[in-house]
C-alpha atoms as a PDB file:
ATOM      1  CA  UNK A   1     -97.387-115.529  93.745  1.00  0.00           C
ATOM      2  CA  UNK A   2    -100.158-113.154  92.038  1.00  0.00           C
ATOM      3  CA  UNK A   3    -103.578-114.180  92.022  1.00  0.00           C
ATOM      4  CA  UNK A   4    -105.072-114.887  88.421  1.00  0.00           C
ATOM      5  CA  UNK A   5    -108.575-113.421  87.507  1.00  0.00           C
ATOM      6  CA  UNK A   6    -110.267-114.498  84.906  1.00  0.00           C
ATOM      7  CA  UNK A   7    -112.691-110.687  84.305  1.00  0.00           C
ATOM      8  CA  UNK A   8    -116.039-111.349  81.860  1.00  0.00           C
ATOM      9  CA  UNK A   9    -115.729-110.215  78.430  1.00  0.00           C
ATOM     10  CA  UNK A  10    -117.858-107.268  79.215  1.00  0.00           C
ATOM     11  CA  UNK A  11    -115.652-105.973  82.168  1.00  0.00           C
ATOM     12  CA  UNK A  12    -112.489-106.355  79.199  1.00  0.00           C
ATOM     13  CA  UNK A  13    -114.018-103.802  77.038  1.00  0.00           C
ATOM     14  CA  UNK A  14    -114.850-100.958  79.557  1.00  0.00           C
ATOM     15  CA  UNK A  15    -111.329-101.602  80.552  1.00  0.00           C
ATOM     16  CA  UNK A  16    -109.895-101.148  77.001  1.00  0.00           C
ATOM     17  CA  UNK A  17    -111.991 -97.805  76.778  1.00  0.00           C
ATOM     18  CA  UNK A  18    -111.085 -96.284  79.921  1.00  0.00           C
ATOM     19  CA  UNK A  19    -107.248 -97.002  79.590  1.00  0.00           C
ATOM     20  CA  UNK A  20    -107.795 -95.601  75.409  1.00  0.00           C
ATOM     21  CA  UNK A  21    -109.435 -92.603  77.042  1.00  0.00           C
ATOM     22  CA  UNK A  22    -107.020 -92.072  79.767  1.00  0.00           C
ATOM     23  CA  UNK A  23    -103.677 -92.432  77.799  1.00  0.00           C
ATOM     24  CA  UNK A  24    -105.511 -89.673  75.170  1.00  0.00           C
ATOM     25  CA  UNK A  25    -105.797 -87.514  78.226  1.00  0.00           C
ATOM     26  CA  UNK A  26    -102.363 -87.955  79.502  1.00  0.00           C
ATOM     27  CA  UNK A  27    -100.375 -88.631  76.596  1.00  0.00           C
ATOM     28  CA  UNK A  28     -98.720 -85.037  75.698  1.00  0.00           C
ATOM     29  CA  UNK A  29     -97.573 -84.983  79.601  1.00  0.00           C
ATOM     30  CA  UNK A  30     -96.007 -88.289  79.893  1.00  0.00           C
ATOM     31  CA  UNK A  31     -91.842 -88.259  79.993  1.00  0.00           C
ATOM     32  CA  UNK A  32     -90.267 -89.227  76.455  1.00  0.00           C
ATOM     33  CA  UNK A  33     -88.354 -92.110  78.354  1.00  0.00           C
ATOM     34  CA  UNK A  34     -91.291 -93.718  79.490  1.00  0.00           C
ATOM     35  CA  UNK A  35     -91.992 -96.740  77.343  1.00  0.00           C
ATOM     36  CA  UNK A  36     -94.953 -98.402  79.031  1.00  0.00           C
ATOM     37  CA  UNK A  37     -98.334 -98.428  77.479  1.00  0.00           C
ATOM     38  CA  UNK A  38     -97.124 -96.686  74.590  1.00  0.00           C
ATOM     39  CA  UNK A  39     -97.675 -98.014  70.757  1.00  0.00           C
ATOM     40  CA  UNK A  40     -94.091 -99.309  68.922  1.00  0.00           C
ATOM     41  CA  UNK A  41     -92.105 -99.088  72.370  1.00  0.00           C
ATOM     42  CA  UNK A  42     -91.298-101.189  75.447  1.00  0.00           C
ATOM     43  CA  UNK A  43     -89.451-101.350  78.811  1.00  0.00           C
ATOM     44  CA  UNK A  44     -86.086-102.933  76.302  1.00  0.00           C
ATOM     45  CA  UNK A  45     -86.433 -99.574  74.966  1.00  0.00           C
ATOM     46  CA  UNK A  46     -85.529 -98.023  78.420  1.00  0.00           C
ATOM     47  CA  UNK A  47     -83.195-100.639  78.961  1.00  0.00           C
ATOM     48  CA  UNK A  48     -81.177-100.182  76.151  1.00  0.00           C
ATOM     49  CA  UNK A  49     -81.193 -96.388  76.745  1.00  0.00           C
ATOM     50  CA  UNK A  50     -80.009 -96.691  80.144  1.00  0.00           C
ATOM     51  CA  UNK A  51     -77.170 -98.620  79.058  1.00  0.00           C
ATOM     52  CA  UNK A  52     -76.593 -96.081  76.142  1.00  0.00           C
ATOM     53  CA  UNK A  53     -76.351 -93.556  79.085  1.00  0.00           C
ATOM     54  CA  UNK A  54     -74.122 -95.601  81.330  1.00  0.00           C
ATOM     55  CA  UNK A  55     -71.514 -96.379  78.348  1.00  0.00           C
ATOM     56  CA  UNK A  56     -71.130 -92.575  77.437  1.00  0.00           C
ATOM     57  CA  UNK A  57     -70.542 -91.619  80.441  1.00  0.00           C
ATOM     58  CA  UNK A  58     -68.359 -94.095  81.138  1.00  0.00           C
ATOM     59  CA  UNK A  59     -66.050 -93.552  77.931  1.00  0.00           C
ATOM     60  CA  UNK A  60     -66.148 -89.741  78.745  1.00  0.00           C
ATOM     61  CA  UNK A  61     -65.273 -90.479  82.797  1.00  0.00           C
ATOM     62  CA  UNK A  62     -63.440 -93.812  82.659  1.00  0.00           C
ATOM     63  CA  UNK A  63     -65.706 -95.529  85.177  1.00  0.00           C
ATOM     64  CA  UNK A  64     -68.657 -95.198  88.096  1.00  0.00           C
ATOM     65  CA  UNK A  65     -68.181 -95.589  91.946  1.00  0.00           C
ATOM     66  CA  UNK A  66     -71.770 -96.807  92.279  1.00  0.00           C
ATOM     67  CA  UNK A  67     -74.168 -97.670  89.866  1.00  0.00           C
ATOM     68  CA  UNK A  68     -77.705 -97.743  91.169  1.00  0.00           C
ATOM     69  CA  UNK A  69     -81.052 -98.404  89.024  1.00  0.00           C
ATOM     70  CA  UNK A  70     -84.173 -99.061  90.415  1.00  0.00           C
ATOM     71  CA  UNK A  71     -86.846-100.956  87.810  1.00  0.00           C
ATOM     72  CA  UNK A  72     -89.869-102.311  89.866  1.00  0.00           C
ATOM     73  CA  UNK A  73     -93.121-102.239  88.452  1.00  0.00           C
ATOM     74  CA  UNK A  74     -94.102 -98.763  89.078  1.00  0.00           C
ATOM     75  CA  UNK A  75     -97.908 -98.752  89.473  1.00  0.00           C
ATOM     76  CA  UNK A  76     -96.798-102.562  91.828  1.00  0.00           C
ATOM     77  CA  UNK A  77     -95.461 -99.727  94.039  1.00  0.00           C
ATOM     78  CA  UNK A  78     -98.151 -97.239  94.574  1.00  0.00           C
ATOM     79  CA  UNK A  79    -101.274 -96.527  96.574  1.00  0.00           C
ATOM     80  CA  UNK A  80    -104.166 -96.321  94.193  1.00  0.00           C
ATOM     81  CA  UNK A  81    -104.550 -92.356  95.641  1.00  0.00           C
ATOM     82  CA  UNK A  82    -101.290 -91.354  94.567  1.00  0.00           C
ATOM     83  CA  UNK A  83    -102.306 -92.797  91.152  1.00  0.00           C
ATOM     84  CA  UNK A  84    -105.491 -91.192  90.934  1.00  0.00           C
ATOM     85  CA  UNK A  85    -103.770 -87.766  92.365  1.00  0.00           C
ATOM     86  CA  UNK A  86    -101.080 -88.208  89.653  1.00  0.00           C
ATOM     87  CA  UNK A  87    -103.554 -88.890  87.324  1.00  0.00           C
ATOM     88  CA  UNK A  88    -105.351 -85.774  87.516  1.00  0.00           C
ATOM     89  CA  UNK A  89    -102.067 -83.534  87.667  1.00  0.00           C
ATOM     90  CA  UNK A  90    -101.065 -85.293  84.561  1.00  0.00           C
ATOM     91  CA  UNK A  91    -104.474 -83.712  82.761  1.00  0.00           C
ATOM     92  CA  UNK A  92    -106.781 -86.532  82.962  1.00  0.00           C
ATOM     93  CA  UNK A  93    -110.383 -86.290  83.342  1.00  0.00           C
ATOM     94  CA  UNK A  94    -111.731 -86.650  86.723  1.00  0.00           C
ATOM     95  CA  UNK A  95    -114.346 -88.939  85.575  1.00  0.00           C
ATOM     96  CA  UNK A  96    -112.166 -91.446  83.820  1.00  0.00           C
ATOM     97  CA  UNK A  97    -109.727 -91.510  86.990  1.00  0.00           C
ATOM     98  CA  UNK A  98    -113.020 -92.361  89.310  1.00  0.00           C
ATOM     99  CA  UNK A  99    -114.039 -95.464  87.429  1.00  0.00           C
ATOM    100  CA  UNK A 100    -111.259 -97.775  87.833  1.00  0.00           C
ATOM    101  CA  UNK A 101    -110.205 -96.221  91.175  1.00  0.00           C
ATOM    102  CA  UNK A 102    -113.515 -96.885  92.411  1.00  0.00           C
ATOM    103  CA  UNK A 103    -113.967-100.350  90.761  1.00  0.00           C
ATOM    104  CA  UNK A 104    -110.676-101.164  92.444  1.00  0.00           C
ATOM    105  CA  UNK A 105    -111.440 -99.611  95.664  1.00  0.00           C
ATOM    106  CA  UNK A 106    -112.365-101.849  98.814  1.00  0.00           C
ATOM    107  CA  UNK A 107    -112.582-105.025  97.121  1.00  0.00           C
ATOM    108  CA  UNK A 108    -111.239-108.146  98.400  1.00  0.00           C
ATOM    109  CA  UNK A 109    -110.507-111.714  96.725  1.00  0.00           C
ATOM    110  CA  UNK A 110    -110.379-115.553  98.000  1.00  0.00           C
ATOM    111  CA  UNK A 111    -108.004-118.030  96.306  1.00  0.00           C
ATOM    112  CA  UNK A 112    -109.138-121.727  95.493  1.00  0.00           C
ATOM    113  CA  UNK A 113    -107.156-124.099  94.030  1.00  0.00           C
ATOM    114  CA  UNK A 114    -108.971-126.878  92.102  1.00  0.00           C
ATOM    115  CA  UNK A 115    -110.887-129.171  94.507  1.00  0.00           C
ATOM    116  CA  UNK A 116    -110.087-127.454  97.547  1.00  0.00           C
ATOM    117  CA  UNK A 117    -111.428-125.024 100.503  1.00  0.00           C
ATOM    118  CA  UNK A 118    -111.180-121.585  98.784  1.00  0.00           C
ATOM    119  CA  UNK A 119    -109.556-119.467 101.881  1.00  0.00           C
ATOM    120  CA  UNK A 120    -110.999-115.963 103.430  1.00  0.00           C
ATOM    121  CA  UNK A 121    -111.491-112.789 101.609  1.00  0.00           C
ATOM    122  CA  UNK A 122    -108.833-110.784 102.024  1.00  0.00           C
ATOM    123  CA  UNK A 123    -109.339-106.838 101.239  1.00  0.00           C
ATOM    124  CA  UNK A 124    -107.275-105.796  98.194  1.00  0.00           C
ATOM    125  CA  UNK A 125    -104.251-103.241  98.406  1.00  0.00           C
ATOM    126  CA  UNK A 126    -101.741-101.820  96.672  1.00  0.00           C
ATOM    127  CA  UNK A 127     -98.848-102.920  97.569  1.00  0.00           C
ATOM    128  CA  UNK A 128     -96.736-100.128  98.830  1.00  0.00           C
ATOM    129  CA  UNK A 129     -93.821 -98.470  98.673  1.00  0.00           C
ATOM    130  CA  UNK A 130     -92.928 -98.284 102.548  1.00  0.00           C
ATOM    131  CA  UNK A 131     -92.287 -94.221 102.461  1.00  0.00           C
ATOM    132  CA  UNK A 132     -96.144 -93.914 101.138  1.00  0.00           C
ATOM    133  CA  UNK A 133     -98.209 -95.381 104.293  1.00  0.00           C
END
């Protein structure tokens, strides 16, 4: 189960410019069949492209072995560093990488659910991939 936040208004907007600013940094460098975040597309997009690929080559090779396709949430899967690093590599500004690094950066959260004890703060991760520790 995710935890729901509900952010202010305010903290909506500086979010909306930063990602705005961030895709205009990045957007000539991001791979064609990447779908996310980008206007008119979606991840059915990649879907139906991977099963455009699989059905070539499976009329020009009359069948697979193994088929293998891995399509977790890809920023789910990631330290916020390699994001940031990636970031930056990608052409982004260092400045617009720093805000929501740093806004996301040892924070932690408590849960309460309606008339009950909220529980502990617990310090915020991302959740990682178990090769990136």
């Amino acid at each position: 189960m995710k935890p729901i936040s509900k952010p202010p208004t305010l903290s909506k907007v500086f979010e909306r410019l930063v990602f705005d600013y961030l895709v205009e940094d990045i957007k000539d460098n991001i791979d064609s069949q990447y779908f996310r975040f980008r206007p008119g597309y979606s991840t059915v997009h990649y879907l139906v492209g991977l099963l455009d690929t699989i059905l070539k080559h499976f009329e020009k090779n009359g069948g697979y072995d193994a088929l293998f396709a891995d399509i977790v949430k890809a920023f789910d899967s990631l330290g916020y560093n390699v994001v940031e690093e990636e970031a930056k590599v990608m052409g982004a500004r260092p400045f617009i990488v720093r805000m929501p690094v740093s806004f996301l950066f040892k924070r932690s959260r408590c849960v309460q659910l309606l008339d009950h004890e909220a529980s502990g703060f617990l310090d915020i991760f991302a959740a990682r991939h178990k090769g990136l520790n």
